[in-house]
N, C-alpha and C. Protein backbone atom coordinates (compact mmCIF):
# COMPACT_ATOMS: atom_id res chain seq x y z
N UNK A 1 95.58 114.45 110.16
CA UNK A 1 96.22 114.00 111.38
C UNK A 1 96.45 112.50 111.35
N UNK A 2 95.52 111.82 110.79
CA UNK A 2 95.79 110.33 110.24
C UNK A 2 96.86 109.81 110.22
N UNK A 3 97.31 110.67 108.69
CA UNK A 3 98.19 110.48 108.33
C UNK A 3 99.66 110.85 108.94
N UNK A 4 99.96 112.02 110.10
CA UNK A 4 100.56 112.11 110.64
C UNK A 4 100.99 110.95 111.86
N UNK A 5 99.69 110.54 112.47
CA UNK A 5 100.33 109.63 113.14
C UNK A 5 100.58 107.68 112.44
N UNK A 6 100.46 107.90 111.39
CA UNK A 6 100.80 106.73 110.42
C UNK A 6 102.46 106.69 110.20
N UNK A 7 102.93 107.98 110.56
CA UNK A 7 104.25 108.13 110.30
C UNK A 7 105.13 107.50 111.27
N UNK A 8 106.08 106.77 110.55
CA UNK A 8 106.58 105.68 111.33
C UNK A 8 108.91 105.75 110.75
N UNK A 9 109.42 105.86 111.78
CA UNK A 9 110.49 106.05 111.28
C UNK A 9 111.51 104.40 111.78
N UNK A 10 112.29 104.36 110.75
CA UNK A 10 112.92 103.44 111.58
C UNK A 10 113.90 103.77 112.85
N UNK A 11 114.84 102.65 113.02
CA UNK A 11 115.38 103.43 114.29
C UNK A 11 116.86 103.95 113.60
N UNK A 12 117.23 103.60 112.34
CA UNK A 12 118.43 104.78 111.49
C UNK A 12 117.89 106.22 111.64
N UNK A 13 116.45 106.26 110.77
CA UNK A 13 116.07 107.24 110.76
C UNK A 13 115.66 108.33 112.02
N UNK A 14 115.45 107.63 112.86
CA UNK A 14 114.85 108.42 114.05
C UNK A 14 116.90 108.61 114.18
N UNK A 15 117.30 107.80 114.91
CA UNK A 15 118.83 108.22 115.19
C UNK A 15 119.28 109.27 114.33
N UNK A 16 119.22 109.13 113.21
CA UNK A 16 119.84 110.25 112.54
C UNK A 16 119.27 111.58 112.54
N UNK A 17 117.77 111.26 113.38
CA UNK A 17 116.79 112.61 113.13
C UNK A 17 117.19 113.38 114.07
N UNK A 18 117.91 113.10 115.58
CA UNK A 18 118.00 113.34 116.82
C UNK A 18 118.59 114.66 116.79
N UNK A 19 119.86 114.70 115.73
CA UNK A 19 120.59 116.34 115.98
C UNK A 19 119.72 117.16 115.43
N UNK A 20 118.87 116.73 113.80
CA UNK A 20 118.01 117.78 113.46
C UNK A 20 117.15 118.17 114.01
N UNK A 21 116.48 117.69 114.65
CA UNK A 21 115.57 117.99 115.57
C UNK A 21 115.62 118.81 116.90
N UNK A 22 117.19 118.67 117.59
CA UNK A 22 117.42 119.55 118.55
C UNK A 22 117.59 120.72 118.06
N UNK A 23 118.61 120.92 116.99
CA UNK A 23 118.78 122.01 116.26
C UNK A 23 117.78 122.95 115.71
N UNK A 24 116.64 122.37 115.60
CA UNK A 24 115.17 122.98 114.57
C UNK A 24 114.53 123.64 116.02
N UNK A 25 114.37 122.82 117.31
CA UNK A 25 114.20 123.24 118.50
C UNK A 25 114.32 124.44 118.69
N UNK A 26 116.07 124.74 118.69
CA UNK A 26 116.41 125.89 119.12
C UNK A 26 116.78 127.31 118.65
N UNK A 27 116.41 126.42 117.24
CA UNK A 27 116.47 127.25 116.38
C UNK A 27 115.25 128.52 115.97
N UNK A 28 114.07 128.02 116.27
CA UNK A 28 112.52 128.57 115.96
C UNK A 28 112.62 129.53 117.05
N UNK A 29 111.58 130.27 116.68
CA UNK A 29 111.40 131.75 117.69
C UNK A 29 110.11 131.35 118.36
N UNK A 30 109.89 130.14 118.41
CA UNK A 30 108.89 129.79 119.59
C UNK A 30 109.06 128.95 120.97
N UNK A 31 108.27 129.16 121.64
CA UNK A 31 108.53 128.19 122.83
C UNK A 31 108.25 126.91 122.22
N UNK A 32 108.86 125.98 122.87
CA UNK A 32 108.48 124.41 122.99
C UNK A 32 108.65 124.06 123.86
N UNK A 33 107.89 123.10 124.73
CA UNK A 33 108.31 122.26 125.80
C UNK A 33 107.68 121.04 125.71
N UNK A 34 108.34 119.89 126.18
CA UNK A 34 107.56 118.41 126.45
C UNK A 34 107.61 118.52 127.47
N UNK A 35 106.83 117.52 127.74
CA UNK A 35 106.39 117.19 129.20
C UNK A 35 105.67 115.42 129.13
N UNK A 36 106.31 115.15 130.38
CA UNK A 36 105.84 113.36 130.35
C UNK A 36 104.52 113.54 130.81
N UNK A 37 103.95 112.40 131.29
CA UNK A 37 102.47 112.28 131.64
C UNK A 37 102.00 112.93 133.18
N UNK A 38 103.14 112.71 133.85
CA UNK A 38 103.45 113.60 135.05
C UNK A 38 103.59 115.09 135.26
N UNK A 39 103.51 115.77 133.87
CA UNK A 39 103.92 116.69 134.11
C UNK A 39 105.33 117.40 134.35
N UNK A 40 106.13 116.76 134.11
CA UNK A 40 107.64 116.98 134.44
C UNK A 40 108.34 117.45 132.90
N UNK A 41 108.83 118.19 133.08
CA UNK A 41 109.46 118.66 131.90
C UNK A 41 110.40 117.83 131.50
N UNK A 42 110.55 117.18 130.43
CA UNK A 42 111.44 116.73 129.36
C UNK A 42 112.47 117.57 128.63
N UNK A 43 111.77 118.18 128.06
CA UNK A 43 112.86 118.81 126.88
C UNK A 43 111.85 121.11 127.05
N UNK A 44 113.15 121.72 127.06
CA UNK A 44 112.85 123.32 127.14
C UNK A 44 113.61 123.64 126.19
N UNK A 45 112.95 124.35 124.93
CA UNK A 45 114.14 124.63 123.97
C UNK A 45 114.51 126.66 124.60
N UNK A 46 115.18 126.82 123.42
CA UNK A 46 116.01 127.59 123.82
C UNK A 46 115.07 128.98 124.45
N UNK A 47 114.28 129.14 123.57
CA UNK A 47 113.53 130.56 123.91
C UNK A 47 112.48 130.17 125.32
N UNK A 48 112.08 129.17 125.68
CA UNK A 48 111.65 128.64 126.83
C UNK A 48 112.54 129.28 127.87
N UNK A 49 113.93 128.77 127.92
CA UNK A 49 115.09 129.12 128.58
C UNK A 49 114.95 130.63 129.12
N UNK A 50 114.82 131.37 127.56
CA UNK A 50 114.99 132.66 127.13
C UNK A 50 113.72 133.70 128.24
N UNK A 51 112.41 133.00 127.84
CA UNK A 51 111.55 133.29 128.60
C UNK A 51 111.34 133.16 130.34
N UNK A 52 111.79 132.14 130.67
CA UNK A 52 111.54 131.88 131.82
C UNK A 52 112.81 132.27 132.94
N UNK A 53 113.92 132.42 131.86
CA UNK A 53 115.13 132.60 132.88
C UNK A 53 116.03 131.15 133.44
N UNK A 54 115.01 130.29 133.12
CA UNK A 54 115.69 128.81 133.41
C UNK A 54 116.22 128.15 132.92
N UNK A 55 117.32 127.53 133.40
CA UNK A 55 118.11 127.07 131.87
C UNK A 55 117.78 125.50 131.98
N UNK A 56 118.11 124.93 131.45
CA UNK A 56 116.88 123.30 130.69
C UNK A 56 117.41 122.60 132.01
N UNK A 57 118.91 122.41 132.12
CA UNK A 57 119.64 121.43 133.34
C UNK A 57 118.15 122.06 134.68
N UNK A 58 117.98 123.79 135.08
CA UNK A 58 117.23 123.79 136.33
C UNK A 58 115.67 123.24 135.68
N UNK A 59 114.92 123.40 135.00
CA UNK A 59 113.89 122.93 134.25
C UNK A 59 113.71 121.56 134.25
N UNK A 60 114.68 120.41 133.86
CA UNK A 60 114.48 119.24 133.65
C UNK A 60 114.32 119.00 135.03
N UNK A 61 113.06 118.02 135.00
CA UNK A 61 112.46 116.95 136.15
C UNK A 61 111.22 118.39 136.75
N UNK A 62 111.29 119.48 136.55
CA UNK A 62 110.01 120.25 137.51
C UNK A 62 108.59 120.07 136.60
N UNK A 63 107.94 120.34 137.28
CA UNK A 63 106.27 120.06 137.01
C UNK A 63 106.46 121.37 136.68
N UNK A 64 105.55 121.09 135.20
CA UNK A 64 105.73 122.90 134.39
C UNK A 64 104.58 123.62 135.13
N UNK A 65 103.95 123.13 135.90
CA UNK A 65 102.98 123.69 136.54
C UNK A 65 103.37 124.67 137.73
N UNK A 66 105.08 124.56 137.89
CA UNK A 66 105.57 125.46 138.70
C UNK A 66 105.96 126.75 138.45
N UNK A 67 105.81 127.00 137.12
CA UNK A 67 106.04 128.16 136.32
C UNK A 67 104.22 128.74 136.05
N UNK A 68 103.64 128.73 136.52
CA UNK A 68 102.43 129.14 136.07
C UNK A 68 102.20 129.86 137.57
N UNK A 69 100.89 130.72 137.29
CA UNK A 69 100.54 131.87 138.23
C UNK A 69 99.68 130.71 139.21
N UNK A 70 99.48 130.90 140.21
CA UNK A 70 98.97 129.88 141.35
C UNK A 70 97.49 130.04 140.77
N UNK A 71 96.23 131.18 140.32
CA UNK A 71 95.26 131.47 139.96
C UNK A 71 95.02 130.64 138.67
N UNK A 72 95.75 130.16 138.48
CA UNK A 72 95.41 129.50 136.74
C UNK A 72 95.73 128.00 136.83
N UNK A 73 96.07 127.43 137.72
CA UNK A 73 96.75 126.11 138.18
C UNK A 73 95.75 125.27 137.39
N UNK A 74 94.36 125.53 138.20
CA UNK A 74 93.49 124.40 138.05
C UNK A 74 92.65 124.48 136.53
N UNK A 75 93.05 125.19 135.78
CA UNK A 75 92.62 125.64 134.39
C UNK A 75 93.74 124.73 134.19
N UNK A 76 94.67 124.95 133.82
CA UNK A 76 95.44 124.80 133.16
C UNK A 76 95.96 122.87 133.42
N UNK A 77 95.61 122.90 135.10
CA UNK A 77 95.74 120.86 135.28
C UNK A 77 94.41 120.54 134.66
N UNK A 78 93.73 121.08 134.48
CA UNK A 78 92.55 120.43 133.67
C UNK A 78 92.30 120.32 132.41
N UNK A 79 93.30 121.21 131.00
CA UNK A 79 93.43 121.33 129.56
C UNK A 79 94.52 120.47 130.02
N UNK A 80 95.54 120.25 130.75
CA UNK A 80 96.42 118.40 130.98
C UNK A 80 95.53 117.47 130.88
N UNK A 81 94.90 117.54 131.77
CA UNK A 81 94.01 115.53 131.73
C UNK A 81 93.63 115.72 130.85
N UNK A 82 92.78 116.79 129.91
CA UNK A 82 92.03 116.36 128.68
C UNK A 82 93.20 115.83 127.38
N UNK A 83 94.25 116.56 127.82
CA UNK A 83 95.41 116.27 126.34
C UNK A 83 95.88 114.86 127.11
N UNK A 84 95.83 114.38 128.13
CA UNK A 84 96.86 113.20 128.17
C UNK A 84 95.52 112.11 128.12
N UNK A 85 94.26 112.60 128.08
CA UNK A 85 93.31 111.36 127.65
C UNK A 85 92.95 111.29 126.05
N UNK A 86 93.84 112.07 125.36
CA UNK A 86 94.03 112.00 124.02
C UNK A 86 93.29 112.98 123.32
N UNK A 87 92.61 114.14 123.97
CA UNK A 87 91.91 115.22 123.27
C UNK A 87 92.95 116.35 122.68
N UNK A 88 93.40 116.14 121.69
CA UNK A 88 94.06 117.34 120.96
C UNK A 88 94.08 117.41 119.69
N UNK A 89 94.60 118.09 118.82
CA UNK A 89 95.38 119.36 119.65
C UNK A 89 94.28 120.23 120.10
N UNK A 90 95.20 121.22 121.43
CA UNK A 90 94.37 121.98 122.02
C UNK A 90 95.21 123.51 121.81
N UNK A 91 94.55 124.42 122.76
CA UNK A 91 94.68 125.70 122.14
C UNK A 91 94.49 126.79 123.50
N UNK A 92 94.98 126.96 124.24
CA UNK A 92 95.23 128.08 125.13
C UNK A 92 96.07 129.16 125.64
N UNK A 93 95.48 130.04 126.36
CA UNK A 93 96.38 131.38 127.13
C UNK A 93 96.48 131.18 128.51
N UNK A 94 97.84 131.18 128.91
CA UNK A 94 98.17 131.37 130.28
C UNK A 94 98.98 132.27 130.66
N UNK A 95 99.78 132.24 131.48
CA UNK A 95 100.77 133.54 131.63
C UNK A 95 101.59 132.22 132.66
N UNK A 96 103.61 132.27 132.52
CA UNK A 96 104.42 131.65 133.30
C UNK A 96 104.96 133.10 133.81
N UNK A 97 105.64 132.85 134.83
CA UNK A 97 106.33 133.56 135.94
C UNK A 97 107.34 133.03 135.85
N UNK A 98 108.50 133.82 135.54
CA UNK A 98 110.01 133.76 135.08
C UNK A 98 110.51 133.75 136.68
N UNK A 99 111.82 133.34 136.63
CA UNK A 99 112.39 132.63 137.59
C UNK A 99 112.62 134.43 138.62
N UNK A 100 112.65 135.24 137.56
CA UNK A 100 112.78 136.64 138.58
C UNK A 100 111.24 137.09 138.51
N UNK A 101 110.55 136.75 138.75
CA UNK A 101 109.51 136.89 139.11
C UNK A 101 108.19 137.43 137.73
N UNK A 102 108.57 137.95 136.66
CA UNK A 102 108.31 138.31 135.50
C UNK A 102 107.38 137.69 134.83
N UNK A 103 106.23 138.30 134.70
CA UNK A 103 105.05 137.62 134.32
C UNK A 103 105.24 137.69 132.86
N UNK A 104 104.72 136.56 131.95
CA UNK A 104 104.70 136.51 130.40
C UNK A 104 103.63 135.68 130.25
N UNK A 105 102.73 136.20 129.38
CA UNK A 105 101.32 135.80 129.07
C UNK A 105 101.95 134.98 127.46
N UNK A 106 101.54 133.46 127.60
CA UNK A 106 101.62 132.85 126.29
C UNK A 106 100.14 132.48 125.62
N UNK A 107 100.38 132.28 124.38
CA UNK A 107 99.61 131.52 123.71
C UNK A 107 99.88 130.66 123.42
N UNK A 108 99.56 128.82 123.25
CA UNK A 108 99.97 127.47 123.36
C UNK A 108 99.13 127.11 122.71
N UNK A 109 99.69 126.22 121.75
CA UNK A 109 99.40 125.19 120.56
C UNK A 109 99.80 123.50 121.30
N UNK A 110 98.90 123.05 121.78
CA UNK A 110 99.82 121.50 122.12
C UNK A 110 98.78 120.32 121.60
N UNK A 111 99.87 119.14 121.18
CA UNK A 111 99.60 117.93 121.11
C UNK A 111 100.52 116.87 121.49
N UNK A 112 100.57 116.25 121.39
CA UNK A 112 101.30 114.73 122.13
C UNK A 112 101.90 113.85 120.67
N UNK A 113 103.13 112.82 122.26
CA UNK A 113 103.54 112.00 120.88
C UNK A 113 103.05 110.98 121.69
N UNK A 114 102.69 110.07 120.53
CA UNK A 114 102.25 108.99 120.77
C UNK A 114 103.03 107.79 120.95
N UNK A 115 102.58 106.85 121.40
CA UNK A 115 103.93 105.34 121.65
C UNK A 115 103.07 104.63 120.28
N UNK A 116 104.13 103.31 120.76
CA UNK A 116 103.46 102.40 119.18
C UNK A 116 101.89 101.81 119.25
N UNK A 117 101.51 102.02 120.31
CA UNK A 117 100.13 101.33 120.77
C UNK A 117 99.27 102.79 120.24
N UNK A 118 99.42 103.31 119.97
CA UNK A 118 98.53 104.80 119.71
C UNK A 118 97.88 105.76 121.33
N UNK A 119 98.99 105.47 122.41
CA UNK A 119 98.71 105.79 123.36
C UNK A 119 99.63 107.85 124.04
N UNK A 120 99.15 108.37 124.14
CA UNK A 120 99.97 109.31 124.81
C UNK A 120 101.18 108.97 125.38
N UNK A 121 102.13 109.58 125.03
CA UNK A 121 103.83 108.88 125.78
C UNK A 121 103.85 110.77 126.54
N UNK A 122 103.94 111.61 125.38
CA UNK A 122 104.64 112.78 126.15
C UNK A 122 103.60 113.65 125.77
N UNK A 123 103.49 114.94 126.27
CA UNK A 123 102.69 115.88 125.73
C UNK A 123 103.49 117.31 125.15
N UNK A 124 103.52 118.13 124.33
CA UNK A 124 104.21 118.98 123.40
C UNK A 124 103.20 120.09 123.46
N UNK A 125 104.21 121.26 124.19
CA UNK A 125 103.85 122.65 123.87
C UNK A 125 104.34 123.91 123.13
N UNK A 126 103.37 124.13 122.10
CA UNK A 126 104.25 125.40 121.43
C UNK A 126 103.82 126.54 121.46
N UNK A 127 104.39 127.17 122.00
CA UNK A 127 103.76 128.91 122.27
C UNK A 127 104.22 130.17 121.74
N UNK A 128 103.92 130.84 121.74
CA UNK A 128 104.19 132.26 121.44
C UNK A 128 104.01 133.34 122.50
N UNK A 129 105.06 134.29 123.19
CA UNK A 129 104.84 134.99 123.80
C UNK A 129 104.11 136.61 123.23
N UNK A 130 102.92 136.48 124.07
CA UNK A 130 101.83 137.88 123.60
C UNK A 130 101.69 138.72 124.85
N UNK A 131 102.86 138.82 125.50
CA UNK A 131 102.98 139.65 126.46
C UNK A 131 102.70 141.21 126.11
């Protein structure tokens, strides 16, 4: 992991990384989502979309915490503070509630990107639906 966050791109490289990276997004058969320190969704790739019924435009700016079952809230704001005080990666099951009401139980892989100070900027979720 060291060495992962040693990785340092310039700003050609990051610019030029921007389409591959959306593309690799939406391309994978997993969920991803960012999320800022607030909780607000950043970026929903496609199967997110797929899952939840929401498409990224209604998604961008909501607290992903609005897609979760009201019973799991405080589990789930509490594996947040531990990842945005820098404990990861972490590893849990929750279940989101699709915009028609449709329960889907995930499994989530998340860690964060970091700023240049080695501080939490965003937090990154990747899941798999085990519905």
């Amino acid at each position: 992991m060291d060495e992962f966050r040693k990785c340092e791109l310039t700003d050609v490289e990051l610019t030029d990384s921007i389409p591959i990276v959306k593309a690799v997004m939406n391309a994978i058969e997993a969920l991803v989502i960012v999320v800022d320190l607030e909780g607000r969704i950043v970026l929903f790739n496609r199967m997110c979309q797929e899952s939840t019924g929401y498409s990224f435009q209604e998604a961008k700016g909501m607290p992903f915490w609005k897609l979760l079952l009201p019973e799991e809230l405080e589990q789930v704001k509490a594996a947040f503070q531990l990842l945005k005080s820098g404990d990861f990666p972490g590893q849990h099951v929750n279940h989101w509630v699709a915009k028609d009401g449709t329960r889907r139980r995930i499994r989530w892989s998340n860690s964060a990107v970091l700023d240049a100070s080695g501080s939490v900027k965003y937090l990154i979720g990747t899941g798999i639906d085990i519905t």
